[in-house]
Protein backbone atom coordinates (compact mmCIF):
# COMPACT_ATOMS: atom_id res chain seq x y z
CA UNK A 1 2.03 -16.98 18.60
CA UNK A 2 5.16 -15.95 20.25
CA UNK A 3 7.09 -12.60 21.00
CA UNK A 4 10.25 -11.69 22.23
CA UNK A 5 12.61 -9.01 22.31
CA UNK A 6 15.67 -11.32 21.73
CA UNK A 7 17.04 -11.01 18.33
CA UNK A 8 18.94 -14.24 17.85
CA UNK A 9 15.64 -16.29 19.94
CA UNK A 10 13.66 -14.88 17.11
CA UNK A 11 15.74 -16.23 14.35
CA UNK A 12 15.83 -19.58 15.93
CA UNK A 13 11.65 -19.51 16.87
CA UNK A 14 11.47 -18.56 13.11
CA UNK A 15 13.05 -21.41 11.62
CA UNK A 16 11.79 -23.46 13.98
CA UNK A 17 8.36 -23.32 12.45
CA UNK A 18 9.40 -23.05 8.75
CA UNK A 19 11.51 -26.22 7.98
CA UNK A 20 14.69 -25.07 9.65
CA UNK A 21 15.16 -22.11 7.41
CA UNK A 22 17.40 -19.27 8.34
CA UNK A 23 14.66 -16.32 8.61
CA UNK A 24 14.72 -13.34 5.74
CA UNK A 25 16.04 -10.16 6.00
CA UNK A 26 13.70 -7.05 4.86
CA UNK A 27 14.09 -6.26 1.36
CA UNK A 28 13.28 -7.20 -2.01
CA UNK A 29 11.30 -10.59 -2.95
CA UNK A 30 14.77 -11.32 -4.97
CA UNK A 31 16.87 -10.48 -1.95
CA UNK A 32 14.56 -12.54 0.39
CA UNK A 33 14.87 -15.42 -1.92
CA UNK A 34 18.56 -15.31 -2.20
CA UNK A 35 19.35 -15.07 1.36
CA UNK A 36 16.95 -18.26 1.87
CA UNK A 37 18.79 -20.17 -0.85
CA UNK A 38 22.40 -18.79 0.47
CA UNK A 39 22.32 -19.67 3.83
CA UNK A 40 20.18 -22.42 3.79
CA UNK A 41 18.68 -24.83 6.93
CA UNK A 42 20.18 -24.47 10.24
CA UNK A 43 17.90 -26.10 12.68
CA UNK A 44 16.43 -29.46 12.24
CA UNK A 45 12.76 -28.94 12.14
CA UNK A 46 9.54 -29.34 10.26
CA UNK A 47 7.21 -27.61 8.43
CA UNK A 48 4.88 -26.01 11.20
CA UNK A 49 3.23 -23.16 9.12
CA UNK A 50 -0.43 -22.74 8.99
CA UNK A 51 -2.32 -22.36 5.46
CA UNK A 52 -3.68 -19.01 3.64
CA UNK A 53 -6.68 -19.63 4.36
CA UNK A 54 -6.33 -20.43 8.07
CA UNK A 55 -3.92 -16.93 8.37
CA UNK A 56 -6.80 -15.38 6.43
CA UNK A 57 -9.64 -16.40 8.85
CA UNK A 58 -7.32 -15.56 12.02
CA UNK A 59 -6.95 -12.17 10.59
CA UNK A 60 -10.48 -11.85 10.55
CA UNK A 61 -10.89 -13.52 13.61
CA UNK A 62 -7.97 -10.95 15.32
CA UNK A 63 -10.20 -7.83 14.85
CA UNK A 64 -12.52 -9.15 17.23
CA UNK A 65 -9.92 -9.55 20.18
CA UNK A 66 -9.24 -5.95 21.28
CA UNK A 67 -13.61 -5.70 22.24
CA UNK A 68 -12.77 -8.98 23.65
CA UNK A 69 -10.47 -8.65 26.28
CA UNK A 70 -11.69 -5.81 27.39
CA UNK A 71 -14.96 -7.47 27.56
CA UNK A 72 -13.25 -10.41 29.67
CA UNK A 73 -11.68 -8.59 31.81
CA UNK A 74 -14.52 -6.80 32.92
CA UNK A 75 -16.78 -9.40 33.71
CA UNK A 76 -14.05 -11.40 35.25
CA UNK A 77 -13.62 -8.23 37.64
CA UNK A 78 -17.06 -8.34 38.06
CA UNK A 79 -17.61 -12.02 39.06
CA UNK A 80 -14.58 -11.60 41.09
CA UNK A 81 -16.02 -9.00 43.28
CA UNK A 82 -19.09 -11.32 43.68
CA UNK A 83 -17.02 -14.43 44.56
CA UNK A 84 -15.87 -12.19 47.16
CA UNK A 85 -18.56 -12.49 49.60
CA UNK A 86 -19.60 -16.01 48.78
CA UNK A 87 -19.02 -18.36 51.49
CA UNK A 88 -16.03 -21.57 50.30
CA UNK A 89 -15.34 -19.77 47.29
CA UNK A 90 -11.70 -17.93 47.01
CA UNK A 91 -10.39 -16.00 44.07
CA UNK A 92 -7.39 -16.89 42.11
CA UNK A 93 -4.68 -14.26 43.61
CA UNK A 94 -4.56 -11.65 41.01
CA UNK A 95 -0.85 -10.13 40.20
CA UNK A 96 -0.23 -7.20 42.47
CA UNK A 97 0.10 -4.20 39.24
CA UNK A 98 -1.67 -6.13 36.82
CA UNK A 99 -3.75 -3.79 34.81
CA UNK A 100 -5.11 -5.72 31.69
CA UNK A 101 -5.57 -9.44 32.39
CA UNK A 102 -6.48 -12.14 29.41
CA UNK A 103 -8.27 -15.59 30.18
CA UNK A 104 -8.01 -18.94 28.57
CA UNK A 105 -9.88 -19.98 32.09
CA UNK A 106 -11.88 -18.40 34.54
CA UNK A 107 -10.87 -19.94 37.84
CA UNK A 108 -11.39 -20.13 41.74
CA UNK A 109 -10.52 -22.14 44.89
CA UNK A 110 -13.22 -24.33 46.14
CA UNK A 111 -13.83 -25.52 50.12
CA UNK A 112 -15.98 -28.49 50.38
CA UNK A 113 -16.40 -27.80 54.31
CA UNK A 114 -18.35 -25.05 53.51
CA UNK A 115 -20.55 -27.10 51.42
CA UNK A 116 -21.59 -29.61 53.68
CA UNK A 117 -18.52 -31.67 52.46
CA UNK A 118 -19.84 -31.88 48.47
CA UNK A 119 -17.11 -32.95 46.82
CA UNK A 120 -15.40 -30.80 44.20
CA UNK A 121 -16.16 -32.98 41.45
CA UNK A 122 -19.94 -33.31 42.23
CA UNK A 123 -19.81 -29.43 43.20
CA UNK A 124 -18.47 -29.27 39.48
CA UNK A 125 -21.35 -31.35 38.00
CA UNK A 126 -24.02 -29.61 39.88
CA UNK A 127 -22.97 -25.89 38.99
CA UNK A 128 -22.56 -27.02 35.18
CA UNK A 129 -26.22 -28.56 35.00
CA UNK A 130 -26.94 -25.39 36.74
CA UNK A 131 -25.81 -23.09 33.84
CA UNK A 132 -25.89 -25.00 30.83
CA UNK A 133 -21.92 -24.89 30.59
CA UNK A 134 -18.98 -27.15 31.61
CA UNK A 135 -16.96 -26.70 34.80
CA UNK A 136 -13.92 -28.55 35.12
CA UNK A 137 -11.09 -29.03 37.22
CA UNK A 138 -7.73 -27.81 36.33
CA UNK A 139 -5.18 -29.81 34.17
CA UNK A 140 -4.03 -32.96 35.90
CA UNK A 141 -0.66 -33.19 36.86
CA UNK A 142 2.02 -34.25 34.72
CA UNK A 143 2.49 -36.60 37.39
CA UNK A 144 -0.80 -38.32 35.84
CA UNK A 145 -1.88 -36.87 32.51
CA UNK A 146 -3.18 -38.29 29.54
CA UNK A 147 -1.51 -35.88 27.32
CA UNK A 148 1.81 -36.37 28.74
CA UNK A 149 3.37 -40.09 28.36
CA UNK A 150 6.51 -40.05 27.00
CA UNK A 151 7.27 -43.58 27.36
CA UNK A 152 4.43 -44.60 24.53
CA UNK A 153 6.66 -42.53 22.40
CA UNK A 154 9.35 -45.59 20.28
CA UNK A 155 11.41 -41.86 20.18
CA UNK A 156 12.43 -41.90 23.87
CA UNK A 157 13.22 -45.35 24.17
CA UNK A 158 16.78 -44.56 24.20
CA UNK A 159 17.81 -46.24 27.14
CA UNK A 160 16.57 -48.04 29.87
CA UNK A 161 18.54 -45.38 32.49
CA UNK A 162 16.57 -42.94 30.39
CA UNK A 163 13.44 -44.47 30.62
CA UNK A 164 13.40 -44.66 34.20
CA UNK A 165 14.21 -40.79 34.06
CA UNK A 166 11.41 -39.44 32.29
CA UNK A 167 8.83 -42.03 33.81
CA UNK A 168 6.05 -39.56 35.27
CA UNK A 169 4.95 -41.88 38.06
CA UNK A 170 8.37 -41.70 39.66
CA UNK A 171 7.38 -38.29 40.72
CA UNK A 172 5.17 -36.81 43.50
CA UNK A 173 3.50 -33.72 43.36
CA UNK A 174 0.67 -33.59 46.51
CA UNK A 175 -0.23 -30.03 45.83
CA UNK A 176 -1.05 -30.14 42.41
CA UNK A 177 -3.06 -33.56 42.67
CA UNK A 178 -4.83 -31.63 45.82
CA UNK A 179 -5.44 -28.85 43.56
CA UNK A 180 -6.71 -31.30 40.73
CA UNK A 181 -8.96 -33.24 42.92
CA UNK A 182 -10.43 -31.42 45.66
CA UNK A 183 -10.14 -27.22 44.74
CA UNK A 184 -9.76 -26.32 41.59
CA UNK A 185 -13.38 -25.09 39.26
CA UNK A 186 -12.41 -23.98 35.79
CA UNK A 187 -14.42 -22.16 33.01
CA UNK A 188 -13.58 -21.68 29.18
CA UNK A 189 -12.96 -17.95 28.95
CA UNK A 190 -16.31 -17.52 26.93
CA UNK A 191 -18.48 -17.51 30.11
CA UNK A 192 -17.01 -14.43 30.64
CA UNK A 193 -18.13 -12.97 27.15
CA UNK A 194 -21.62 -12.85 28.82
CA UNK A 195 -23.16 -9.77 30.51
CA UNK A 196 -23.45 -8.20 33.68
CA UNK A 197 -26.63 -10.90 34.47
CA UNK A 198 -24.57 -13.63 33.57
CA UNK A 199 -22.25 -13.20 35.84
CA UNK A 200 -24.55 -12.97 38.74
CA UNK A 201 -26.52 -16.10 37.92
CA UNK A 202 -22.81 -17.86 38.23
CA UNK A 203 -22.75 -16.59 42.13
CA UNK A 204 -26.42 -17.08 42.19
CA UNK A 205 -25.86 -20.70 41.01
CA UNK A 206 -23.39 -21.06 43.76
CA UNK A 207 -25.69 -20.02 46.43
CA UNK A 208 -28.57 -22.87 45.21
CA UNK A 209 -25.74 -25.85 44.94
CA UNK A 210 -25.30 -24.96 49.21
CA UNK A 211 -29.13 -24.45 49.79
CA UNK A 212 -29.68 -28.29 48.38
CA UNK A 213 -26.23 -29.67 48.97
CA UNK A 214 -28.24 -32.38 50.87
CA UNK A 215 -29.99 -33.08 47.51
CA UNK A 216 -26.81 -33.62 45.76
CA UNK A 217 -24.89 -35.72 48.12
């Protein structure tokens, strides 16, 4: 899903997802047909529209969001304000003005010196056994991802000079590898569809892993 206030970007995103077609105007089914078969393609593209009955069950599903940001964003606050005062634990920086925030993740910062030197990844595994849900790290770099290597693609073997260019291991990017590695705890947004409890057996949780951080080492 994507919006924008740019006219011409809209026209472009449109028939970017429907075969390359030049998007309607409003009017009559006739009208709309004509001005499809008149003007034609004018981006290369593919067919990227979803079925009825997929647009059917996001409808259905789409009711449910309103409750559920709302719902989100106040646990997040919640856990947030509980993070606070937990020792090696720092809160994403939220946007100075932000008043309604949505979540794909709920993340923080994690200091292993305050934690007897557990490392993040076995800090990870702990607090997941813990709860009976998955914390991860963050993405991995594009420096080192699975989901990016371009050079498996036949498509960008243009060139060797071009190659070379888009070769991710010819780049170096310390802070996000740090991040990856060594800070970074990430939870799918539907921990925070829990309640007020919930959220406190997260900190709670927290507080056990440095009680027996001896245990886990």
């Amino acid at each position: 899903m994507i919006t924008t206030d740019d006219d011409s970007l809209a026209e472009k995103l449109d028939a970017l997802r429907n075969c390359g077609r030049r998007p309607a105007k409003l009017g009559s089914f006739e009208k709309n047909l004509g001005n499809y078969v008149m003007k034609g393609n004018f981006i290369q593209s593919g067919n990227y529209r979803i079925t009825e009955f997929q647009a059917a069950v996001l409808l259905g599903q789409l009711e449910k969001l309103p409750e559920q940001i709302c719902a989100r964003e106040e646990n997040a606050l919640y856990l947030r304000s509980l993070l606070e005062s937990v020792k090696g634990i720092q809160n994403v920086r939220r946007q100075e003005g932000t008043e309604l925030q949505t979540y794909f993740n709920f993340a923080f910062r994690y200091d292993k010196t305050a934690f007897g030197g557990l490392s993040a990844q076995k800090f990870r595994e702990a607090l997941s056994a813990e709860l009976g849900f998955p914390f991860t790290a963050s993405y991995q770099p594009l420096t080192n991802c699975d989901l990016y290597c371009p050079l498996t693609k036949k498509r960008h073997r243009i060139s060797e000079e071009y190659q070379a260019a888009i070769e991710p291991s010819r780049f170096q990017a310390p802070v996000a590898e740090r991040i990856f590695l060594e800070t970074s705890v990430c939870a799918h947004h539907a921990i925070l569809l829990g309640t007020k409890s919930d959220m406190e057996n997260i900190a709670e949780a927290i507080e056990k892993i440095r009680e027996n951080v001896k245990e886990l080492q």
